[in-house]
C-alpha atoms as a PDB file:
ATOM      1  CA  UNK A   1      30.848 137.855 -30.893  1.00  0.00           C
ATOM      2  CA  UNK A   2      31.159 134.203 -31.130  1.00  0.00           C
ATOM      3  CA  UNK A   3      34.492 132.678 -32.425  1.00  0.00           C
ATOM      4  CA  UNK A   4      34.186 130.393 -35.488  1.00  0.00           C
ATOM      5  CA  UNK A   5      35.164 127.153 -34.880  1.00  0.00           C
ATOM      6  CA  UNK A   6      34.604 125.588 -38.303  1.00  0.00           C
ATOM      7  CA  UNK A   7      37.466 128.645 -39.754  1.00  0.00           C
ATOM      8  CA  UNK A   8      39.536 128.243 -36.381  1.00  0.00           C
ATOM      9  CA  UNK A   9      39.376 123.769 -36.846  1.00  0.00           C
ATOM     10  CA  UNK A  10      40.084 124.650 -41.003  1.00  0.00           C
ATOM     11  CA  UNK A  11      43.297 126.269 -40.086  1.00  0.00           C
ATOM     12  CA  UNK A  12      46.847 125.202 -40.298  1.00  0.00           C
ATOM     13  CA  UNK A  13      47.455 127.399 -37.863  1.00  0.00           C
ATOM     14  CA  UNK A  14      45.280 125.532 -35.233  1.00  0.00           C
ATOM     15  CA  UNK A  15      46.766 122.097 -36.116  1.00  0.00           C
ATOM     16  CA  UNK A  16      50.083 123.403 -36.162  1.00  0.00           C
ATOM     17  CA  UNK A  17      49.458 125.150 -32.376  1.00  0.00           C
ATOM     18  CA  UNK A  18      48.402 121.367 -31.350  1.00  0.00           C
ATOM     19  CA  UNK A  19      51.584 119.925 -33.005  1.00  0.00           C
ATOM     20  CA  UNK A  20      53.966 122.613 -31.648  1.00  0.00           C
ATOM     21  CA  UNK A  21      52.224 122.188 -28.084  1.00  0.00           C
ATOM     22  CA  UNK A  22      52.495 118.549 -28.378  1.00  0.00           C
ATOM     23  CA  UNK A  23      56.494 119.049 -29.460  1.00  0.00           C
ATOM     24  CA  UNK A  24      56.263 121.261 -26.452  1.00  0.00           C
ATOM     25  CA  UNK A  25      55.541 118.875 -23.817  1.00  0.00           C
ATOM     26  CA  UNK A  26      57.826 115.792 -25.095  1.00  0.00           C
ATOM     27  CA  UNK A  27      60.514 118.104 -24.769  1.00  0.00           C
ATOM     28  CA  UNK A  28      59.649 119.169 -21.623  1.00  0.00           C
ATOM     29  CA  UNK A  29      59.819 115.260 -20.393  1.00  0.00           C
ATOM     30  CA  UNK A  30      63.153 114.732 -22.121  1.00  0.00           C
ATOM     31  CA  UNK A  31      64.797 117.962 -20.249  1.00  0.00           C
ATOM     32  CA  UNK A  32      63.880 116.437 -16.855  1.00  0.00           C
ATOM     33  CA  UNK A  33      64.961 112.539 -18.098  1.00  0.00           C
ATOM     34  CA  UNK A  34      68.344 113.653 -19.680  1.00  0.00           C
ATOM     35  CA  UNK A  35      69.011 117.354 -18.383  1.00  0.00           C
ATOM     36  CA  UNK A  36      67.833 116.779 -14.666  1.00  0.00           C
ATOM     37  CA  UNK A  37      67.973 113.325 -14.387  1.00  0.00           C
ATOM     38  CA  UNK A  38      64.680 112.189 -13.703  1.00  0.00           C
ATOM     39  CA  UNK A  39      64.183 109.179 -14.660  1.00  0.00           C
ATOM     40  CA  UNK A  40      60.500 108.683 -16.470  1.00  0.00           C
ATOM     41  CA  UNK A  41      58.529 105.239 -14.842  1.00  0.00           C
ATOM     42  CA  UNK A  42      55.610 103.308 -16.518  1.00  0.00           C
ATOM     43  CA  UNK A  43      52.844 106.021 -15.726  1.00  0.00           C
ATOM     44  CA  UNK A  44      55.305 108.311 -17.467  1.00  0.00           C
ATOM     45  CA  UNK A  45      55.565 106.487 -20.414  1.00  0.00           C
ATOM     46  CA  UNK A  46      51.645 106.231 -20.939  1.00  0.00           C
ATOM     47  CA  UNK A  47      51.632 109.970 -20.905  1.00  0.00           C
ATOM     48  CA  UNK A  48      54.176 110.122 -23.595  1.00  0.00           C
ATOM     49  CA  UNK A  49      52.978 107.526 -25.493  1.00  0.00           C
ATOM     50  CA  UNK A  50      49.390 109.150 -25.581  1.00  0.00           C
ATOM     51  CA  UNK A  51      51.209 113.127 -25.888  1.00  0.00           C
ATOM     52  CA  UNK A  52      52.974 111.258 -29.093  1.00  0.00           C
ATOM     53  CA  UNK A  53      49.491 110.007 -30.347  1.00  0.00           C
ATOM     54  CA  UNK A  54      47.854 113.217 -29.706  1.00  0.00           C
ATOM     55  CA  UNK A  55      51.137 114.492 -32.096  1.00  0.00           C
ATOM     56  CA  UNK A  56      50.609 112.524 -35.068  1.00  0.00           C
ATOM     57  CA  UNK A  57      47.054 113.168 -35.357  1.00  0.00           C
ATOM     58  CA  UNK A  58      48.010 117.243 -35.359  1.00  0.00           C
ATOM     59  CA  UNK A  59      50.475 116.209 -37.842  1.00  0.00           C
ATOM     60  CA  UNK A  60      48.143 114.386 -39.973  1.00  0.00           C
ATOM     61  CA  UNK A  61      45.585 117.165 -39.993  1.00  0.00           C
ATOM     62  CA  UNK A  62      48.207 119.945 -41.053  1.00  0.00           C
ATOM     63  CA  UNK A  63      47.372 118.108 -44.613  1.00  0.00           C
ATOM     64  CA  UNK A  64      43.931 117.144 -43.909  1.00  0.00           C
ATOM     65  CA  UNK A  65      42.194 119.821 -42.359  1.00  0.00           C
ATOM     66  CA  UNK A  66      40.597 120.950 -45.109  1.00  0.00           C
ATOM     67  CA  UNK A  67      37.991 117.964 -45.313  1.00  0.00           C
ATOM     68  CA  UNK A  68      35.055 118.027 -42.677  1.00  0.00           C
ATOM     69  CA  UNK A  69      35.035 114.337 -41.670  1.00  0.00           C
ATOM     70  CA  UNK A  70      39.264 114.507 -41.629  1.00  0.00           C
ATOM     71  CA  UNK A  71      38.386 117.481 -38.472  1.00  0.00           C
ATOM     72  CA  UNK A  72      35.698 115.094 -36.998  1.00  0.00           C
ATOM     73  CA  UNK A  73      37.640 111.898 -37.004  1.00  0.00           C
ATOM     74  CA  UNK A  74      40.345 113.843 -35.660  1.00  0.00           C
ATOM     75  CA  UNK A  75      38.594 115.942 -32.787  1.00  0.00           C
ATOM     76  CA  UNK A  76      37.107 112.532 -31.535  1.00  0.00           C
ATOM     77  CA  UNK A  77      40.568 111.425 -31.726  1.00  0.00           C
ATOM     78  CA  UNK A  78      42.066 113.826 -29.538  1.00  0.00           C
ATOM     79  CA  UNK A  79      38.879 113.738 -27.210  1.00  0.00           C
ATOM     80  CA  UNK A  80      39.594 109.928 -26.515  1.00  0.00           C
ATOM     81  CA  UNK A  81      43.630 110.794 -26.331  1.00  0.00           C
ATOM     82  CA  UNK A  82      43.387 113.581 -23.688  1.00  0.00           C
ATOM     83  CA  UNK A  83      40.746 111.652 -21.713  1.00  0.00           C
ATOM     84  CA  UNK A  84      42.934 108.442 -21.316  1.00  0.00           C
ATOM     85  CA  UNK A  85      45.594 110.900 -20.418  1.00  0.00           C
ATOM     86  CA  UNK A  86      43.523 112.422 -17.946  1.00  0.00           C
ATOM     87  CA  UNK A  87      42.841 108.578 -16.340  1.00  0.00           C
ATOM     88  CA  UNK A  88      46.814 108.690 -16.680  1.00  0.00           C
ATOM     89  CA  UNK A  89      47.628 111.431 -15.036  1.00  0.00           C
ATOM     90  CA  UNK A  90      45.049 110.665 -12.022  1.00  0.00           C
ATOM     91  CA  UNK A  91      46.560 107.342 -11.729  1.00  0.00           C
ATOM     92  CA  UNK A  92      50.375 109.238 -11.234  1.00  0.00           C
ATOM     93  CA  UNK A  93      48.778 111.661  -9.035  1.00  0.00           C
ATOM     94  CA  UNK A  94      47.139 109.074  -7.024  1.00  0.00           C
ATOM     95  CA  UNK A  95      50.658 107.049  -6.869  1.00  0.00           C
ATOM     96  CA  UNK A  96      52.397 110.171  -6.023  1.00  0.00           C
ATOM     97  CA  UNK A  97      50.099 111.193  -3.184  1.00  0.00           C
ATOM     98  CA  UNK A  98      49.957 107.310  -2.172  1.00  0.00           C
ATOM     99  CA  UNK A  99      46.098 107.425  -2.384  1.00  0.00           C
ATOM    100  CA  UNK A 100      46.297 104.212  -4.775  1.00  0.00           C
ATOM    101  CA  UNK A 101      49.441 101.363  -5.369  1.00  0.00           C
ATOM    102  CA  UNK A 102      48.986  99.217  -8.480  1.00  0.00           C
ATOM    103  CA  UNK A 103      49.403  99.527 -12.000  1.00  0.00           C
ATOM    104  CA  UNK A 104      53.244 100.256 -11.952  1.00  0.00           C
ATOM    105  CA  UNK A 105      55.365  97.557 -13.260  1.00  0.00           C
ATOM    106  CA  UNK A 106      58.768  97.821 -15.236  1.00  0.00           C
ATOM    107  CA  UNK A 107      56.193  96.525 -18.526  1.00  0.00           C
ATOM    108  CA  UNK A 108      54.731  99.266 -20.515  1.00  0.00           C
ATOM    109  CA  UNK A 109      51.851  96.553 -21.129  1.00  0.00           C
ATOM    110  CA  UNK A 110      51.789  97.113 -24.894  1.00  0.00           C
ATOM    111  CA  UNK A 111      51.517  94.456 -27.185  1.00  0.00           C
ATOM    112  CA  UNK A 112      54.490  92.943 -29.191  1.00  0.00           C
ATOM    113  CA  UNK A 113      53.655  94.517 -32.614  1.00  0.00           C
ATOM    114  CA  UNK A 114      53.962  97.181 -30.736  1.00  0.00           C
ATOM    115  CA  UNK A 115      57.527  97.690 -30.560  1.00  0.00           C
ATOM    116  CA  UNK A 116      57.732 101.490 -29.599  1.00  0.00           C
ATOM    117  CA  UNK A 117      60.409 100.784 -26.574  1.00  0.00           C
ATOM    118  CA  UNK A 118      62.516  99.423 -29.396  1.00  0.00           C
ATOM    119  CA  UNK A 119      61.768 102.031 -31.751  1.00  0.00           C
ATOM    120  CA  UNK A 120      62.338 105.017 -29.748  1.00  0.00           C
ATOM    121  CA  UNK A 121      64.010 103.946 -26.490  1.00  0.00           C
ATOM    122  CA  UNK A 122      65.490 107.287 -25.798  1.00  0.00           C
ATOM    123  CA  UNK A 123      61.841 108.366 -25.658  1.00  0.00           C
ATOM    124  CA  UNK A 124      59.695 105.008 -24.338  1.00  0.00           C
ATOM    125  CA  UNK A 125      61.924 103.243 -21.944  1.00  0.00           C
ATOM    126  CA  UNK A 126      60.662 102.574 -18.616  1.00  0.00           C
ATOM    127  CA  UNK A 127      63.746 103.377 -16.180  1.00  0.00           C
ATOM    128  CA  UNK A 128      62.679 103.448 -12.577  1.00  0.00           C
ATOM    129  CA  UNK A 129      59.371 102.385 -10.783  1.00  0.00           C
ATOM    130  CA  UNK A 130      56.820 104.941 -10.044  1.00  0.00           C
ATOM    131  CA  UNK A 131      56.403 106.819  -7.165  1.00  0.00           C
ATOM    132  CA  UNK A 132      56.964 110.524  -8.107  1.00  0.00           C
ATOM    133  CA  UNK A 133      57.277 113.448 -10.329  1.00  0.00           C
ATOM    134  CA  UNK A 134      59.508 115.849 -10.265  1.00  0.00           C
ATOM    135  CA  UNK A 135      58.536 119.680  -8.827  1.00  0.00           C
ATOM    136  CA  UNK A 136      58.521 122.144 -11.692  1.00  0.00           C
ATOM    137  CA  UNK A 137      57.603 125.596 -11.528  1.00  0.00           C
ATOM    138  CA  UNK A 138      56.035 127.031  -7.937  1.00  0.00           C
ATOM    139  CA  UNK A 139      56.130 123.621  -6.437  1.00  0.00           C
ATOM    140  CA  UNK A 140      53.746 122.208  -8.770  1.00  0.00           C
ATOM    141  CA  UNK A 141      54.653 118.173  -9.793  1.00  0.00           C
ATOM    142  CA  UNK A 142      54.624 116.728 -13.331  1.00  0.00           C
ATOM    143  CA  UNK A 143      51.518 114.926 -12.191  1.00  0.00           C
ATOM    144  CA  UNK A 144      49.649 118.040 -10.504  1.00  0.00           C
ATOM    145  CA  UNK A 145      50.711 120.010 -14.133  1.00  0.00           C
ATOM    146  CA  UNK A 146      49.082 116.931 -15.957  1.00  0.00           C
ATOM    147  CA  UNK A 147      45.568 116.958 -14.369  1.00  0.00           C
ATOM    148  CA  UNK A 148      44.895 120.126 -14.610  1.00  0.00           C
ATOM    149  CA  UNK A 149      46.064 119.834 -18.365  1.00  0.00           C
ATOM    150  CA  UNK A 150      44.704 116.866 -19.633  1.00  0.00           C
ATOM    151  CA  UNK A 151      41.433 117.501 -18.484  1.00  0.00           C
ATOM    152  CA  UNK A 152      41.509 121.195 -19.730  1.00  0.00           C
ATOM    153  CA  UNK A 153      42.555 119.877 -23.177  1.00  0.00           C
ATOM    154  CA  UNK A 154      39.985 117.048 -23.362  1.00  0.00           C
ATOM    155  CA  UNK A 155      37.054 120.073 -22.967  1.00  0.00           C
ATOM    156  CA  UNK A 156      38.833 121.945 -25.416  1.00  0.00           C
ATOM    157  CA  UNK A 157      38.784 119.657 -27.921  1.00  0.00           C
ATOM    158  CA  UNK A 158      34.995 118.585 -26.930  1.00  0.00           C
ATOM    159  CA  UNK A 159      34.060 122.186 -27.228  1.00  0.00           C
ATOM    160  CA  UNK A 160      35.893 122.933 -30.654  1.00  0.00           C
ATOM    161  CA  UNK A 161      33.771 119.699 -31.910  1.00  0.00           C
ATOM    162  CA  UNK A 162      30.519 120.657 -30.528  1.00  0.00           C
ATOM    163  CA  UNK A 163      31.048 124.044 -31.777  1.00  0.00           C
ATOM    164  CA  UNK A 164      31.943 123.348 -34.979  1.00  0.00           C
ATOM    165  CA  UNK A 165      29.718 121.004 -35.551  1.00  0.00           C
ATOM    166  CA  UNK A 166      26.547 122.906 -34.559  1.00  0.00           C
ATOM    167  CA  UNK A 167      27.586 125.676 -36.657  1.00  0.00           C
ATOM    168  CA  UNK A 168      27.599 123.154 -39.852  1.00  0.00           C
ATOM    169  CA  UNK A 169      24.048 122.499 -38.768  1.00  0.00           C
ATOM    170  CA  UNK A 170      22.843 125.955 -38.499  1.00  0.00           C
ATOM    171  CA  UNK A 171      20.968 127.466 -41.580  1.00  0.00           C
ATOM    172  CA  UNK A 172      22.517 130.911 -42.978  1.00  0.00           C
ATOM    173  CA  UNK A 173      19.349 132.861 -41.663  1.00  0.00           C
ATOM    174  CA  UNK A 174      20.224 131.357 -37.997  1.00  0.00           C
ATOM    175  CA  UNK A 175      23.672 132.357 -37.617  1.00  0.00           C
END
C-alpha cells in the first residue's frame, strides 16, 4: 500500500514534525556553543541560518497547509533550503578533513538589511574560525551528522513533492 502524500503534506502533524525537528537541531547547536563550549564558526552559522529558514517555512505551513499551492511553494522551499545546506555541510566537511581551505572568514557574508547577527547574536554570531566540529555520538562530527542529513532531507522533501503532486494528477479510476 502506497502512503498518501497529499493527506500526509495536508497535515499539521507533518508540518509540525518539520518544525519540532527543526527546533530539534538549533538546540542541539546551542548545547554544544553554550553547554560544551564549542564555539560555532562561519560554516556553522550558514547551517543555522538555513535550519532557521527551513523553521519558518514549517511554521508558516502549520496555518497554510491546507491550500495546494501554500504545500508546493513550500516543498520547493525546503528542497532549495536542504540542498544549500547540503553544499554547506560538504564545504565543513571538506574544511574539517582539510580536503578544501577557503570560504571561512569571521563575515557571515550577508547583506546589511540583513541584520540577523544583531538580531539574534546568541544564535548567529560567528565566534572562532573554522576548522572543526565537535564529535557527537559514536565518533561521528557535526559535519559527518550534517551530510548524511541534509542530503537525506533534501530527497525527502523532493519525494513528498513528486508524490504528492502525481497523485493530484491521477484520475480517480487510476489510483
Amino acid at each position: 500500500m502506497m502512503f498518501d502524500s497529499n493527506t500526509i503534506t495536508a497535515s499539521f502533524w507533518y508540518w509540525l514534525a518539520l518544525f519540532i525537528f527543526g527546533i530539534l537541531l538549533e538546540a542541539v547547536a546551542l548545547v554544544y556553543q553554550y553547554w560544551l563550549d564549542y564555539l560555532p564558526c562561519v560554516l556553522c552559522i550558514h547551517t543555522r541560518m538555513l535550519v532557521f529558514a527551513a523553521l519558518v517555512v514549517s511554521a508558516l505551513m502549520l496555518w497554510g497547509r491546507s491550500i495546494r499551492m501554500f504545500r508546493l511553494g513550500a516543498h520547493l522551499l525546503l528542497i532549495v533550503i536542504w540542498a544549500a545546506l547540503t553544499e554547506r555541510s560538504w564545504q565543513l566537511l571538506a574544511t574539517e578533513r582539510r580536503w578544501s581551505i577557503g570560504e571561512c572568514s569571521m563575515d557571515s557574508g550577508l547583506p546589511g538589511w540583513i541584520p540577523l547577527e544583531r538580531m539574534m547574536p546568541w544564535l548567529f554570531r560567528i565566534e572562532e574560525p573554522c576548522g572543526y566540529t565537535p564529535e557527537m555520538l559514536f565518533g561521528v562530527t557535526m559535519a559527518e551528522a550534517l551530510i548524511v542529513l541534509a542530503p537525506s532531507m533534501t530527497l525527502a522533501m523532493a519525494v513528498m513533492l513528486i508524490r504528492s503532486e502525481t497523485l493530484k494528477r491521477q484520475s480517480p479510476s487510476q489510483e
